[in-house]
C-alpha atoms as a PDB file:
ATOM      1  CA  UNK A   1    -225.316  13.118-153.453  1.00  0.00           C
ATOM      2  CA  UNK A   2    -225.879  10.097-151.032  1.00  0.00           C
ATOM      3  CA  UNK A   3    -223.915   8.444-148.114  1.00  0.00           C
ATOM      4  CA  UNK A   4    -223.897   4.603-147.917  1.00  0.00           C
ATOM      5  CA  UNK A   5    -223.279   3.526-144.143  1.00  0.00           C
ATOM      6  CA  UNK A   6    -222.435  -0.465-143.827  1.00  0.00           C
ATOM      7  CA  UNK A   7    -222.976  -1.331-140.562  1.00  0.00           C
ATOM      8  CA  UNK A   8    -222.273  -5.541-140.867  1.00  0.00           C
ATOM      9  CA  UNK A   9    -218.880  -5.784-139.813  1.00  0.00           C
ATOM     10  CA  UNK A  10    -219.516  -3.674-136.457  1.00  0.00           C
ATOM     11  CA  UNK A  11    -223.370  -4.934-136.085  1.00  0.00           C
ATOM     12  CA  UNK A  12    -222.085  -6.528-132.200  1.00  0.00           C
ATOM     13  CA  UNK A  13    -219.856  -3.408-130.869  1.00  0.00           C
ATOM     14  CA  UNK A  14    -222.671  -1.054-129.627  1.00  0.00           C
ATOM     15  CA  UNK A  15    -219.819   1.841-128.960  1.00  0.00           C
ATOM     16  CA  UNK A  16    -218.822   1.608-132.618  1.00  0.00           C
ATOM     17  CA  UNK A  17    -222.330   1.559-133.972  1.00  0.00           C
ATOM     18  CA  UNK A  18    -222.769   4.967-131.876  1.00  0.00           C
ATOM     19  CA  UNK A  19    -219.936   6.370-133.758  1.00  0.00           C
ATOM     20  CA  UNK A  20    -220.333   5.228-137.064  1.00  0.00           C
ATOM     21  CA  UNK A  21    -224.085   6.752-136.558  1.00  0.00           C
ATOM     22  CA  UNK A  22    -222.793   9.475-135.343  1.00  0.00           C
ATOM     23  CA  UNK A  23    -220.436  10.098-138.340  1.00  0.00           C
ATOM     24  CA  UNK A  24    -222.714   9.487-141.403  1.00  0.00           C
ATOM     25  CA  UNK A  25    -224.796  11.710-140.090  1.00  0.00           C
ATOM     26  CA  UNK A  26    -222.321  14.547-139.592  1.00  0.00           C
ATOM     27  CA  UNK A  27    -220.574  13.534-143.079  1.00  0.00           C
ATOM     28  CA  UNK A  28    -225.035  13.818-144.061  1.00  0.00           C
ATOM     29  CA  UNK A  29    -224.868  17.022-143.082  1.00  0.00           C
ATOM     30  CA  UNK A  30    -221.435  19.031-143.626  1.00  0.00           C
ATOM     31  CA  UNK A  31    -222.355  16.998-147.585  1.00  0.00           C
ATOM     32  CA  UNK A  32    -225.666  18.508-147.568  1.00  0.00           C
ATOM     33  CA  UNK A  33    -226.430  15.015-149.002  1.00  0.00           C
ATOM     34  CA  UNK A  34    -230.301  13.921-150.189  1.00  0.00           C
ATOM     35  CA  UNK A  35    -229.862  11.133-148.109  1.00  0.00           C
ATOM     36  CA  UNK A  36    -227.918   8.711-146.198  1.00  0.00           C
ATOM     37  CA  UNK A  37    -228.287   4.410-146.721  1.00  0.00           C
ATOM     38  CA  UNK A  38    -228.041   2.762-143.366  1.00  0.00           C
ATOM     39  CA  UNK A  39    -227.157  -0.872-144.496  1.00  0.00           C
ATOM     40  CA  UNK A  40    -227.859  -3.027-141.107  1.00  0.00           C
ATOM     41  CA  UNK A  41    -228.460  -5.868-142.946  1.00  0.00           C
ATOM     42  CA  UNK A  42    -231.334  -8.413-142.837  1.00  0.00           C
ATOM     43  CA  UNK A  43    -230.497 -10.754-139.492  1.00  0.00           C
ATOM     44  CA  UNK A  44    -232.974 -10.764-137.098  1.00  0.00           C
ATOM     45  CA  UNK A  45    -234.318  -7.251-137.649  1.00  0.00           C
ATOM     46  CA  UNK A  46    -232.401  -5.955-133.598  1.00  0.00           C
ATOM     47  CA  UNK A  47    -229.927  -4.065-135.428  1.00  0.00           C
ATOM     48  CA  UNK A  48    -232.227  -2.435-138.044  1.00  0.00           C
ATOM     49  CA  UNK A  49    -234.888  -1.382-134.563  1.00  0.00           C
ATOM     50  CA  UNK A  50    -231.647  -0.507-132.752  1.00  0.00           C
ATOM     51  CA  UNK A  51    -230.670   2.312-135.544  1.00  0.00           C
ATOM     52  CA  UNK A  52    -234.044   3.420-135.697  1.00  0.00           C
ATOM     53  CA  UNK A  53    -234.384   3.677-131.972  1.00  0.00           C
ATOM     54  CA  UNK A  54    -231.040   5.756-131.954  1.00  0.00           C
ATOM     55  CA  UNK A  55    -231.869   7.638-134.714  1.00  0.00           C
ATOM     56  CA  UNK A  56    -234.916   8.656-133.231  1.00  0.00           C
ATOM     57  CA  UNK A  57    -233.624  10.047-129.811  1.00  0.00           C
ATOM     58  CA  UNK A  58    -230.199  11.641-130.905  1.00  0.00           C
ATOM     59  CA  UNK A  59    -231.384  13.258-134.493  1.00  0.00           C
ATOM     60  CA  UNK A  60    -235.269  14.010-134.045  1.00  0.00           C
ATOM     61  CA  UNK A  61    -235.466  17.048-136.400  1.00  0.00           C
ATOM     62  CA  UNK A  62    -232.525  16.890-138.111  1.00  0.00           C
ATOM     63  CA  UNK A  63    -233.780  14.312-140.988  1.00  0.00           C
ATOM     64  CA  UNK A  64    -236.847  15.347-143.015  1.00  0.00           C
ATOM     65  CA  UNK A  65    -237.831  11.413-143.160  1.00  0.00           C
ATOM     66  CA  UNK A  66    -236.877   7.878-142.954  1.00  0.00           C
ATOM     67  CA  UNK A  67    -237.997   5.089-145.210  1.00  0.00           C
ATOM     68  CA  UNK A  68    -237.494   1.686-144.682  1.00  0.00           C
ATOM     69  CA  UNK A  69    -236.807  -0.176-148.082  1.00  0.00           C
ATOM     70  CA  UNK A  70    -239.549  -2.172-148.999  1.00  0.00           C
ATOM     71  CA  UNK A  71    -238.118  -4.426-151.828  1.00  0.00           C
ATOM     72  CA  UNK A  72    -235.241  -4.877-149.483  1.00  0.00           C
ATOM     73  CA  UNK A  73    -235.681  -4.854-145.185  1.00  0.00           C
ATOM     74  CA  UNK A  74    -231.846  -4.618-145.059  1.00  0.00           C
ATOM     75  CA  UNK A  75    -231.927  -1.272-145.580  1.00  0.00           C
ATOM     76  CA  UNK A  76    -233.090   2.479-144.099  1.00  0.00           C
ATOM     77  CA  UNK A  77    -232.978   5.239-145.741  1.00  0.00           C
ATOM     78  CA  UNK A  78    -232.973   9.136-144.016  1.00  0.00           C
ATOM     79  CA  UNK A  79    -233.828  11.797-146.112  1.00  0.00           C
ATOM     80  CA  UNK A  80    -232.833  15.214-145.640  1.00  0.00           C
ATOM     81  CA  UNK A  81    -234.205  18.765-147.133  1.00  0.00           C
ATOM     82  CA  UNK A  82    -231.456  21.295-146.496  1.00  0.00           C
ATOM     83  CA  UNK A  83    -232.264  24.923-146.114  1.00  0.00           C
ATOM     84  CA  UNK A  84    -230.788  26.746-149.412  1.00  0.00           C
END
């Protein structure tokens, strides 16, 4: 199972990005999901550092690895490994 986490229609309210972060990763992880699609669309590329950057300092060992989408820059995936 994956998440899919649009993040264009709150890309300019910082507190709401936070929480929508926040919350696909908790859904990631009370799921047990493979992974979890941050969509923070193409722009200028702030929004798509910004995530990484938060992802980074608030979930540092909780993800098993993040990919950036090469055929497509909108998009970051994190990739989980669960303990069975």
């Amino acid at each position: 199972m994956d998440i899919k986490l649009d993040l264009h229609d709150i890309f300019s309210d910082g507190r709401a990005l936070e929480n929508a972060l926040h919350g696909g990763m908790q859904e990631a992880k009370e799921k047990r999901a493979k992974a979890l699609e941050i969509i923070p669309g193409k722009g200028s590329g702030q929004l798509k550092k910004s995530v990484l950057r938060f992802l980074e300092k608030n979930y540092k060992g909780a993800y098993h690895r993040i990919e950036k989408d090469d055929k497509n820059w909108g998009r970051i995936f994190v990739h989980f490994r669960w303990e069975k």
